[in-house]
N, C-alpha and C. Protein backbone atom coordinates (compact mmCIF):
# COMPACT_ATOMS: atom_id res chain seq x y z
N UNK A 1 -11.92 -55.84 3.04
CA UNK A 1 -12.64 -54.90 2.20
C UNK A 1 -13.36 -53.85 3.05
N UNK A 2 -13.89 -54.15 4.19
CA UNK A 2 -14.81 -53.27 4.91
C UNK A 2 -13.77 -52.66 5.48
N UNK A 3 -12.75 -53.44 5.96
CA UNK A 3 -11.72 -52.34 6.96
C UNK A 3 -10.96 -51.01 6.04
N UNK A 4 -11.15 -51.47 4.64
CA UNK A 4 -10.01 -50.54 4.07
C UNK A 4 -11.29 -49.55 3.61
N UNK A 5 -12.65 -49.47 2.92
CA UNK A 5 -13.72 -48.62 3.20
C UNK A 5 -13.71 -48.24 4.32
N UNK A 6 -13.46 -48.18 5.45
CA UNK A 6 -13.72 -47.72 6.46
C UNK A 6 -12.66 -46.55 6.79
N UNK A 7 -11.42 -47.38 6.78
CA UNK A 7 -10.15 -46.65 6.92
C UNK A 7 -10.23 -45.22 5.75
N UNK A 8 -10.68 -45.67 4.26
CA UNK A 8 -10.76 -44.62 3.68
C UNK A 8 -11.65 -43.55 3.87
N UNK A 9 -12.65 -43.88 4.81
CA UNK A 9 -14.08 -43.06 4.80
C UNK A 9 -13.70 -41.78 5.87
N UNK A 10 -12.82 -42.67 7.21
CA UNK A 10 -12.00 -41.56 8.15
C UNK A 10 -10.84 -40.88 7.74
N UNK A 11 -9.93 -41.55 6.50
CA UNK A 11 -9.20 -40.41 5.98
C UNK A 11 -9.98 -39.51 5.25
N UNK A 12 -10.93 -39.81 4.71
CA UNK A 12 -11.84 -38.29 4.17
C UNK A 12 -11.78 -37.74 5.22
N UNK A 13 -12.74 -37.87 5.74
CA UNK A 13 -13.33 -37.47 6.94
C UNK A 13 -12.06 -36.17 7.86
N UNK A 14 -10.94 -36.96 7.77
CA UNK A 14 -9.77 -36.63 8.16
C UNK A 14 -9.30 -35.09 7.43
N UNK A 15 -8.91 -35.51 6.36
CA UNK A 15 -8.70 -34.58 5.43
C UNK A 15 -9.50 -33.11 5.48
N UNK A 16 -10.98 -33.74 5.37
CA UNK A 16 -11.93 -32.43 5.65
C UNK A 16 -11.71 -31.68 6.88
N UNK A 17 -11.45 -32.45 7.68
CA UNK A 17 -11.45 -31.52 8.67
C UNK A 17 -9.85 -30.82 8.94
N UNK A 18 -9.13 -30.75 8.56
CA UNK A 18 -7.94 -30.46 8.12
C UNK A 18 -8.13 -29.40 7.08
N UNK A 19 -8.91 -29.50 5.98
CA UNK A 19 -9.07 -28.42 5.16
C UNK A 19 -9.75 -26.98 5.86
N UNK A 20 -10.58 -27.88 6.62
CA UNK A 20 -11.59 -26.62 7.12
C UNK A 20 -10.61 -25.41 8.18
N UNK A 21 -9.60 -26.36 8.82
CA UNK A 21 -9.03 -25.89 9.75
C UNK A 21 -7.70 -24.64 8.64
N UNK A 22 -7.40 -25.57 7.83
CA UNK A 22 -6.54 -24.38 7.32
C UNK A 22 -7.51 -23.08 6.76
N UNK A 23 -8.41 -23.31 6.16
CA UNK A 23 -9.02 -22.34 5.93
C UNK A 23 -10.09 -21.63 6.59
N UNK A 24 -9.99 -21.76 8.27
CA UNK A 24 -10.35 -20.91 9.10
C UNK A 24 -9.54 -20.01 9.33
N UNK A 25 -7.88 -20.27 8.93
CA UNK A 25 -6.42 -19.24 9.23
C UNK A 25 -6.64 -18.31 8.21
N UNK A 26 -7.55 -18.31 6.77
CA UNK A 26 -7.19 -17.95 5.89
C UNK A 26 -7.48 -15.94 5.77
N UNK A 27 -7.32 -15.56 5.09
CA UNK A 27 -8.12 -14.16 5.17
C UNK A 27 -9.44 -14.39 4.80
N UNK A 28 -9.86 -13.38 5.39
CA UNK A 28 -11.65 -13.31 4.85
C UNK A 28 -11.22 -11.82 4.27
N UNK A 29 -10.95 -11.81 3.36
CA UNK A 29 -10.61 -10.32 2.40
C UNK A 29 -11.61 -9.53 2.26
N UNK A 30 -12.92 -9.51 2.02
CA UNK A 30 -13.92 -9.00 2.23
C UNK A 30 -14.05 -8.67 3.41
N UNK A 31 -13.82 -8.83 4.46
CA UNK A 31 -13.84 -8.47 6.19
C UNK A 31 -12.76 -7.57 6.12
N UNK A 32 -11.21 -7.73 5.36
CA UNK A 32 -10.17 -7.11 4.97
C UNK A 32 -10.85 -5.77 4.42
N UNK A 33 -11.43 -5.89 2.96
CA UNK A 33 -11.53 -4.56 2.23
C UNK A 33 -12.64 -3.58 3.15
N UNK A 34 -13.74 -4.19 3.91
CA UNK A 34 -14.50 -3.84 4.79
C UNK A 34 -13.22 -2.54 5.31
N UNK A 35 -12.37 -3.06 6.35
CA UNK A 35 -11.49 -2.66 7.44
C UNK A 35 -11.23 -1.30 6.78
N UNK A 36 -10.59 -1.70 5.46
CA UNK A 36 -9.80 -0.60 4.74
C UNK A 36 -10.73 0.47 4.38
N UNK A 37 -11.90 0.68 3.85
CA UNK A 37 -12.72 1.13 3.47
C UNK A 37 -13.05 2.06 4.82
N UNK A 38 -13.14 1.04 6.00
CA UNK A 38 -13.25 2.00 7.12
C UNK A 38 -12.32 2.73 7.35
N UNK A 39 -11.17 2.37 7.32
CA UNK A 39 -9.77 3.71 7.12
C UNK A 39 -10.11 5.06 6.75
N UNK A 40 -10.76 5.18 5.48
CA UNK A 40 -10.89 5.96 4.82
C UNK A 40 -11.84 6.92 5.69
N UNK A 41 -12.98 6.43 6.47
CA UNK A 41 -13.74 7.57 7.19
C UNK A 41 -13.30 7.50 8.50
N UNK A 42 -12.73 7.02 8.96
CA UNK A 42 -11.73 7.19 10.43
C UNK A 42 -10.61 7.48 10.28
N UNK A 43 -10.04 7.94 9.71
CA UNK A 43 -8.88 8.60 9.78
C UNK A 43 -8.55 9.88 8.82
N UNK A 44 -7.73 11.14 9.14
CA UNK A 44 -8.31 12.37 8.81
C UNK A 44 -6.55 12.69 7.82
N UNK A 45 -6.83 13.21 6.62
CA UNK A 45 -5.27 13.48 5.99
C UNK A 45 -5.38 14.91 6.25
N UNK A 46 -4.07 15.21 6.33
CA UNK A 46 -3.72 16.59 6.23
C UNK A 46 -4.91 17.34 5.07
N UNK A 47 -5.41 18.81 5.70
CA UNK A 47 -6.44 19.64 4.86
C UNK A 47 -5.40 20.02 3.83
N UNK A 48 -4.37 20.86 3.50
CA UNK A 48 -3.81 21.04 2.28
C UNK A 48 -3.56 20.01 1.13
N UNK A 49 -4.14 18.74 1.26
CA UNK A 49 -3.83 18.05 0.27
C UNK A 49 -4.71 17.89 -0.62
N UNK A 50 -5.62 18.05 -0.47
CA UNK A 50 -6.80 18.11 -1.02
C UNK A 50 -7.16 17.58 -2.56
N UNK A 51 -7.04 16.13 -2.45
CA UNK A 51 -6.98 15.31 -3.70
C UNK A 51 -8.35 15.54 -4.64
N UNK A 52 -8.03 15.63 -5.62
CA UNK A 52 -9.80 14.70 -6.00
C UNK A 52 -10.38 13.95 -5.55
N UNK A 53 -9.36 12.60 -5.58
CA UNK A 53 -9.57 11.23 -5.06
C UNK A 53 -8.80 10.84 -4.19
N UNK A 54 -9.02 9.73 -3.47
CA UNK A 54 -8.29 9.22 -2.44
C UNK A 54 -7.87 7.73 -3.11
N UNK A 55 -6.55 7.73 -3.78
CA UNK A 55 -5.86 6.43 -3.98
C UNK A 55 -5.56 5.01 -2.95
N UNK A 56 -6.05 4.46 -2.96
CA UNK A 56 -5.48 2.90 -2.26
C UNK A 56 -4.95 2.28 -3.36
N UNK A 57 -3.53 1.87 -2.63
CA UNK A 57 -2.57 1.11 -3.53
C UNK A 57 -2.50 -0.19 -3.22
N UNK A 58 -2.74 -1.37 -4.12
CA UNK A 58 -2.13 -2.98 -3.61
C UNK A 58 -1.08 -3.38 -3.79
N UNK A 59 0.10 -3.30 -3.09
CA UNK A 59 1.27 -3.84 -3.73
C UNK A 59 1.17 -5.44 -3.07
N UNK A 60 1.51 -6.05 -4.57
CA UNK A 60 1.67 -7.38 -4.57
C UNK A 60 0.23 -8.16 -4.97
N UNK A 61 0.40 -9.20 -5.52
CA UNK A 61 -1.28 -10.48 -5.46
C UNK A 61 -1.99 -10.08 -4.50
N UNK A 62 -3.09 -9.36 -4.08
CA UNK A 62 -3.92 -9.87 -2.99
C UNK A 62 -5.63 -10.11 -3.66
N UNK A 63 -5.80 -10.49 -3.08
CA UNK A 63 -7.42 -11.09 -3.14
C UNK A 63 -8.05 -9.76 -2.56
N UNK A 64 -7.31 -9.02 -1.82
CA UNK A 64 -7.91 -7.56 -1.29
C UNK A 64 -8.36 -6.76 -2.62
N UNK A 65 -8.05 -6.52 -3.62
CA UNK A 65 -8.03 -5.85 -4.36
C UNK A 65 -8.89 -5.98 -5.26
N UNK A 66 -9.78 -7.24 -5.59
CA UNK A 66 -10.82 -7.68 -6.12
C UNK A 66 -12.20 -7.05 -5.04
N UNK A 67 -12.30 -7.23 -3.93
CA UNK A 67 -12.96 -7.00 -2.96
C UNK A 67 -13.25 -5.76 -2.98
N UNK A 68 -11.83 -4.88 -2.71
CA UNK A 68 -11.78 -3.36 -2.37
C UNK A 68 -12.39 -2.74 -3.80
N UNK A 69 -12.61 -3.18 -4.87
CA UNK A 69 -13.30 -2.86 -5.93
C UNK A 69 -14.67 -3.10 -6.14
N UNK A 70 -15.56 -4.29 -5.43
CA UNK A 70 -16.39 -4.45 -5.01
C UNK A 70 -16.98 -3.60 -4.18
N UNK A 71 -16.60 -3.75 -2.80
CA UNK A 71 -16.91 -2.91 -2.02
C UNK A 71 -17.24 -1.25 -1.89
N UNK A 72 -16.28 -0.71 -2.58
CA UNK A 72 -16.09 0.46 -2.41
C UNK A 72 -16.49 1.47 -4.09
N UNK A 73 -17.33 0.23 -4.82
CA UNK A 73 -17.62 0.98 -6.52
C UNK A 73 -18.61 2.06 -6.03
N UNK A 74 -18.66 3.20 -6.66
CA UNK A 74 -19.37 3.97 -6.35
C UNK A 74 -19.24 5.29 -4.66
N UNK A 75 -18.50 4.51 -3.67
CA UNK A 75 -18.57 4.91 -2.72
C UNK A 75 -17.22 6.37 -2.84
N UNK A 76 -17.17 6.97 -1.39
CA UNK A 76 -16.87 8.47 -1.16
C UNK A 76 -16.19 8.34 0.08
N UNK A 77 -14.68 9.01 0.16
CA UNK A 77 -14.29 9.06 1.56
C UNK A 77 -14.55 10.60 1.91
N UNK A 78 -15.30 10.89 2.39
CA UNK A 78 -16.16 12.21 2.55
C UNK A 78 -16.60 12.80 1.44
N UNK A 79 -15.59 13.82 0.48
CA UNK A 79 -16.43 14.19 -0.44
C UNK A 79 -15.21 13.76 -1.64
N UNK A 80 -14.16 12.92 -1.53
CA UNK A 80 -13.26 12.82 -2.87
C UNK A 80 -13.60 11.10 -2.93
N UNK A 81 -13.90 10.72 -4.18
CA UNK A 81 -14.34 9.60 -4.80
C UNK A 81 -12.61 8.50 -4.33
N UNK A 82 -13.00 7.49 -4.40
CA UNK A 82 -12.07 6.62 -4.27
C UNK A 82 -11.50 5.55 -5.72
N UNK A 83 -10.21 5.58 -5.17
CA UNK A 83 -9.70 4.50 -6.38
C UNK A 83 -8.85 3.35 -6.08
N UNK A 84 -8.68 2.40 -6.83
CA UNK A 84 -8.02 1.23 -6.35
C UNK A 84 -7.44 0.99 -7.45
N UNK A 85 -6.05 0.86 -7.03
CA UNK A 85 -4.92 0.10 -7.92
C UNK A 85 -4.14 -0.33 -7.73
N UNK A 86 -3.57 -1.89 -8.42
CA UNK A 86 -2.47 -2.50 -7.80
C UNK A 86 -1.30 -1.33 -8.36
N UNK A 87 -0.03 -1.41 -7.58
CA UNK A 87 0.61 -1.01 -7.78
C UNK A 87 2.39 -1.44 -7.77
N UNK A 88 3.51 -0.90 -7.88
CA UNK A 88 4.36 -1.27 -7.67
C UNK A 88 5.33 0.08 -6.47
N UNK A 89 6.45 -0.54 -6.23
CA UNK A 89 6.85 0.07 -5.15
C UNK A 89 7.35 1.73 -5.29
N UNK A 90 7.46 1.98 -6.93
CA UNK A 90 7.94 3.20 -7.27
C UNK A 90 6.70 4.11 -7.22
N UNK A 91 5.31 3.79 -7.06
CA UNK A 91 4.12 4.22 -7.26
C UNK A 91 3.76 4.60 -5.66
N UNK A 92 4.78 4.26 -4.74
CA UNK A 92 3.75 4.81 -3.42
C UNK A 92 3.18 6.20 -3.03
N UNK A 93 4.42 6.98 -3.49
CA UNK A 93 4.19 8.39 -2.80
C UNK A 93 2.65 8.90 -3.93
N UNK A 94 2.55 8.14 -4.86
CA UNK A 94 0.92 8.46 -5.61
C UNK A 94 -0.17 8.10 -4.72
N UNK A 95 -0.07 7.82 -3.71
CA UNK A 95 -1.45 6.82 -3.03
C UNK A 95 -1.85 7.41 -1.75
N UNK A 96 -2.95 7.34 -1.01
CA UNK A 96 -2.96 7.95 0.32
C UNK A 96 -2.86 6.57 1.32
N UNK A 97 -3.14 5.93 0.80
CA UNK A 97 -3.50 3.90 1.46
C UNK A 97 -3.00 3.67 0.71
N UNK A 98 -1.65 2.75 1.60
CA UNK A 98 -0.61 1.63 0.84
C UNK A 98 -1.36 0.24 1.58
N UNK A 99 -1.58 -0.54 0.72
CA UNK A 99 -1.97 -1.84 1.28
C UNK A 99 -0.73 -2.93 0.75
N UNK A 100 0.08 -3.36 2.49
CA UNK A 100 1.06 -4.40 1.64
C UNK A 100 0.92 -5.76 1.58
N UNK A 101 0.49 -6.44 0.61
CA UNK A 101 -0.15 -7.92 0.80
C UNK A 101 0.90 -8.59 1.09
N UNK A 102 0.33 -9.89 1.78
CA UNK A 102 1.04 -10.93 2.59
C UNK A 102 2.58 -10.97 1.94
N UNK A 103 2.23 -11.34 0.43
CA UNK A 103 3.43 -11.95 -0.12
C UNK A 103 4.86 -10.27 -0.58
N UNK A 104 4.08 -9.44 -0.16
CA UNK A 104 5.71 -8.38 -0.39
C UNK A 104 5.67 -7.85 1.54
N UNK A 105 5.17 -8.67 2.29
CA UNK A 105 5.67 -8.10 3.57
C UNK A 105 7.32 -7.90 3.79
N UNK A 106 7.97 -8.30 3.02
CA UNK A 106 9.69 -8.49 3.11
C UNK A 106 10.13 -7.65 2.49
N UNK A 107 8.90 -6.41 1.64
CA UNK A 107 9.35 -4.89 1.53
C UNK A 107 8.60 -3.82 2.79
N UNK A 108 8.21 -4.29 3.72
CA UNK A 108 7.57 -3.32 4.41
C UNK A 108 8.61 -2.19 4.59
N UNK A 109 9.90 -2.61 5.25
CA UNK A 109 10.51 -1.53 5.31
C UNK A 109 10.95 -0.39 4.37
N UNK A 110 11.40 -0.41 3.12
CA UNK A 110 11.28 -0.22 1.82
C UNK A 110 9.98 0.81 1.47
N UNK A 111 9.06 0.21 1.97
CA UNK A 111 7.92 1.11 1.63
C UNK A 111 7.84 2.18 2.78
N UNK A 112 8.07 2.00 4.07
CA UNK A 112 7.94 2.99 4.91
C UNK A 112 9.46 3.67 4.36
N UNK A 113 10.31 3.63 4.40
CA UNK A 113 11.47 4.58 3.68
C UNK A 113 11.00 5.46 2.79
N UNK A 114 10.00 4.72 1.78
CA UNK A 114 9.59 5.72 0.34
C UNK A 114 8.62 6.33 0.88
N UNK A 115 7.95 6.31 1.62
CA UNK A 115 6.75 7.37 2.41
C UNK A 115 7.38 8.13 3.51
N UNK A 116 8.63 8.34 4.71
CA UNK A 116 8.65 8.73 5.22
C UNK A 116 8.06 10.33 5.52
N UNK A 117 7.76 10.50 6.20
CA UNK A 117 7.25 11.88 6.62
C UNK A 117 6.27 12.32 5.49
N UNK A 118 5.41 11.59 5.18
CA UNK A 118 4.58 11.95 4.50
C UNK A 118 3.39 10.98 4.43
N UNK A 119 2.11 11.57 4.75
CA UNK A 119 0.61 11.38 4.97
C UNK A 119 0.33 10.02 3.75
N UNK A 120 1.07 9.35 3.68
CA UNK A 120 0.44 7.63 3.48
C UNK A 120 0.56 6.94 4.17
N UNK A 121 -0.90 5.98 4.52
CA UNK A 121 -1.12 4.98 5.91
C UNK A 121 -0.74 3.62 4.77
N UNK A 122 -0.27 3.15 5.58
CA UNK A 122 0.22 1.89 5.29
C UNK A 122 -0.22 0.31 5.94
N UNK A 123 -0.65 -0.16 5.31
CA UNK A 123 -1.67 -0.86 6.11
C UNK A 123 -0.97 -2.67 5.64
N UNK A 124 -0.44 -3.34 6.55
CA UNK A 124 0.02 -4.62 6.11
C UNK A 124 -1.14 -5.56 6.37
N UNK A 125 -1.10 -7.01 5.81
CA UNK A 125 -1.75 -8.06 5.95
C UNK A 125 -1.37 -9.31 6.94
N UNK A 126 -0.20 -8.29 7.91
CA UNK A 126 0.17 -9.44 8.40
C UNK A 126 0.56 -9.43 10.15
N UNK A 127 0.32 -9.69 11.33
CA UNK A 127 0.97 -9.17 12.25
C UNK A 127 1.92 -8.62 12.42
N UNK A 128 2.31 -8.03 13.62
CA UNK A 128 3.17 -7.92 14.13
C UNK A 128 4.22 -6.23 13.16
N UNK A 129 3.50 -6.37 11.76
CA UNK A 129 4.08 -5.34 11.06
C UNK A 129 4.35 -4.11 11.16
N UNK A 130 3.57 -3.70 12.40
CA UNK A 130 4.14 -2.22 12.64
C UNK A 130 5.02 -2.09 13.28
N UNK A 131 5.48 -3.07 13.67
CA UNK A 131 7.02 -2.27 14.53
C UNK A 131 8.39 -2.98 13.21
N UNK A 132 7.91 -2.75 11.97
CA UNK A 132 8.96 -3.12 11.45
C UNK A 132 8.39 -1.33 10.39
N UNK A 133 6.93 -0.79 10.52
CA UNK A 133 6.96 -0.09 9.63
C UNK A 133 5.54 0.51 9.47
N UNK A 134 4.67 -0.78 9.50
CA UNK A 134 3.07 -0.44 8.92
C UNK A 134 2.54 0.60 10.11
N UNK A 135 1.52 1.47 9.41
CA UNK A 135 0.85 1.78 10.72
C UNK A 135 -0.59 1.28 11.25
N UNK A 136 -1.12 0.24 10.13
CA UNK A 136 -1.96 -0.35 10.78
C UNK A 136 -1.80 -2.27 10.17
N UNK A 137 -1.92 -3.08 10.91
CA UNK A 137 -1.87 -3.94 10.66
C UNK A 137 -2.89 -5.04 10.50
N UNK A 138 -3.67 -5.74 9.87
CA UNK A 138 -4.89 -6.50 9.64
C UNK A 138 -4.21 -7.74 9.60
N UNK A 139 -4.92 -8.74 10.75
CA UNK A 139 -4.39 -10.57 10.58
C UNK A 139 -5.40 -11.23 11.47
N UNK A 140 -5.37 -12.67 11.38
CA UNK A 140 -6.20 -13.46 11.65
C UNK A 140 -5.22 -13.81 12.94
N UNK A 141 -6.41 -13.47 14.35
CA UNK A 141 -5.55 -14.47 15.21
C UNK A 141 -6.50 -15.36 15.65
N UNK A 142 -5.24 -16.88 15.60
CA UNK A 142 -5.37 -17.85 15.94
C UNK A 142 -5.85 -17.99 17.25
N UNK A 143 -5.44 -17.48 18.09
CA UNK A 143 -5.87 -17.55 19.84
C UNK A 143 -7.04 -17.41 20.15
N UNK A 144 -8.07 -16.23 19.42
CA UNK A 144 -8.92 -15.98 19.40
C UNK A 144 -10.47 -16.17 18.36
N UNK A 145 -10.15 -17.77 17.85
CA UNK A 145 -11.29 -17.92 17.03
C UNK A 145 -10.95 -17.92 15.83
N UNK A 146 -9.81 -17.39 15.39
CA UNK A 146 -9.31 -17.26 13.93
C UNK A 146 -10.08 -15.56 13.91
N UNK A 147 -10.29 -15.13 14.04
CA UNK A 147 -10.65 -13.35 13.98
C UNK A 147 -10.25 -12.76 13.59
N UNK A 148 -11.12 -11.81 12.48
CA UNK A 148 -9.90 -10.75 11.85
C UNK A 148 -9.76 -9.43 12.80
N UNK A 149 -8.24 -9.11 13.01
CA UNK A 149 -8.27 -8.01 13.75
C UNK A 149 -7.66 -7.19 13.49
N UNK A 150 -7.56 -6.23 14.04
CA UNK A 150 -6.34 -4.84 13.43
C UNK A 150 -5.12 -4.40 14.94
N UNK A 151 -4.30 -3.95 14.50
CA UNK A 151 -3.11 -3.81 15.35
C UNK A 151 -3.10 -2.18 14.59
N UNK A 152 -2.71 -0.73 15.24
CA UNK A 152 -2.29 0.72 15.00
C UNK A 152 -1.20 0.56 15.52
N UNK A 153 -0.25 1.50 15.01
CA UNK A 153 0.62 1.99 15.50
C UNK A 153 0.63 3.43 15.94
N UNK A 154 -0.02 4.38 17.10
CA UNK A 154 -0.74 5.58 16.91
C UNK A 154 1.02 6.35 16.41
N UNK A 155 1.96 6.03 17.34
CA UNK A 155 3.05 6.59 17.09
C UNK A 155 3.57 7.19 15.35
N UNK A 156 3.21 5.53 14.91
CA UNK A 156 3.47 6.14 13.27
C UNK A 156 2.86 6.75 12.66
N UNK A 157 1.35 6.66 12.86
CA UNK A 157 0.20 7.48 12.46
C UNK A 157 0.41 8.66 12.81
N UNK A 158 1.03 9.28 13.93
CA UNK A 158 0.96 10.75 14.39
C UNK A 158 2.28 11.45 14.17
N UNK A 159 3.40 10.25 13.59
CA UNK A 159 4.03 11.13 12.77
C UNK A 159 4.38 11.35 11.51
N UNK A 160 2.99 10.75 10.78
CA UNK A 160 2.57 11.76 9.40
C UNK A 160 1.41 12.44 9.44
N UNK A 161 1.43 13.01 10.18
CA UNK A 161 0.24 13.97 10.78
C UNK A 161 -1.15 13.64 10.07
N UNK A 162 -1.61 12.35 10.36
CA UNK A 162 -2.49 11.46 10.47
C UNK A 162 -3.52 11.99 11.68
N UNK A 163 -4.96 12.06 11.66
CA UNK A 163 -5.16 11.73 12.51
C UNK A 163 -7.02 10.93 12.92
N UNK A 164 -6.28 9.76 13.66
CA UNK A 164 -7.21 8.82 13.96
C UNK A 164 -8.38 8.83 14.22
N UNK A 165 -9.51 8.60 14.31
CA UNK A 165 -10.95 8.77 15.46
C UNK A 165 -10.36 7.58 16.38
N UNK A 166 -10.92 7.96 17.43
CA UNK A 166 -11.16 7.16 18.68
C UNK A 166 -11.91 6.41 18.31
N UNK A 167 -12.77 5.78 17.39
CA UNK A 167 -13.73 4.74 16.87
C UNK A 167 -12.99 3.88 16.62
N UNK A 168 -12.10 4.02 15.83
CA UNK A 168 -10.98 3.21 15.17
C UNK A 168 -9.75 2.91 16.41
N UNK A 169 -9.36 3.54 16.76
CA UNK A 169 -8.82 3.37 17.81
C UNK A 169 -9.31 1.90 18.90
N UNK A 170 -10.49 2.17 19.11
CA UNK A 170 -11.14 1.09 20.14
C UNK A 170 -11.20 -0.10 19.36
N UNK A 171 -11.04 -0.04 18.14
CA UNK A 171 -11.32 -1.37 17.55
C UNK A 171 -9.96 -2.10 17.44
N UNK A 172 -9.28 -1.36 17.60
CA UNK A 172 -7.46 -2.08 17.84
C UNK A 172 -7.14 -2.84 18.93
N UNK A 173 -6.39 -3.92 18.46
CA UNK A 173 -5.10 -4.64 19.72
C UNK A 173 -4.31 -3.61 20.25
């Protein structure tokens, strides 16, 4: 009786710490919509476009998109008000920020096709994504603490005549 209380008390025990560990990998989406939000004042769109607003698009489920509505109610990417909407893939060239959540990373390419040569940053949730497409990439690395970090691609950024601050810049892999 005591051995099998016991045995069960370290599979808790077990378990918890197993939970905790997967969900140190997890996103902190709020640290996410943070990032994105900073996009918006570090990085400069072409002057002839001159929106009202500045669209961010979610394609796919993300938990970003609850956040980025939080975060950003009320707020200004200089002087054009901001908006957030999930979207679908026929909706990109409407958006200035494509955000592609985890689960449609297997359209990244797809989406950089429907934006080519034209001033939407594309921002994935997942490593490694800009050399398949994104130009900025947001993920948790493992090596380093579980950390959320960002990956640019300046190359893709500078050829939709994007252009970066060096603020943002330094904060990149």
């Amino acid at each position: 009786m005591i051995k099998r209380c016991l045995f069960s008390t370290i599979a808790i025990i077990f378990m918890g710490c197993l939970s905790n560990y997967a969900n140190a990998q997890e996103f902190n989406y709020k640290v996410n919509a943070m990032y994105i939000y900073y996009f918006t004042k570090y990085i400069n769109w072409p002057d002839h476009l001159g929106p009202d607003y500045l669209t961010i698009g979610v394609l796919g489920n993300s938990p970003v998109t609850d956040q980025l509505e939080i975060i950003i109610a009320g707020k200004k990417a200089g002087v054009v008000s901001i908006v957030i909407k999930r979207i679908e893939i026929s909706e990109v060239k409407q958006c200035q920020i494509i955000v592609v959540s985890k689960s449609q990373s297997s359209i990244i390419k797809q989406v950089q096709e429907a934006t080519r040569n034209l001033p939407i940053l594309i921002v994935a949730e997942k490593r490694g994504l800009i050399k398949k497409g994104a130009d900025i990439s947001i993920y948790i690395d493992d090596e380093d603490n579980f950390k959320t970090k960002i990956e640019i691609s300046k190359e893709n950024v500078n050829a939709k005549k994007l252009k970066v601050a060096n603020e943002l810049l330094g904060m990149a892999e």
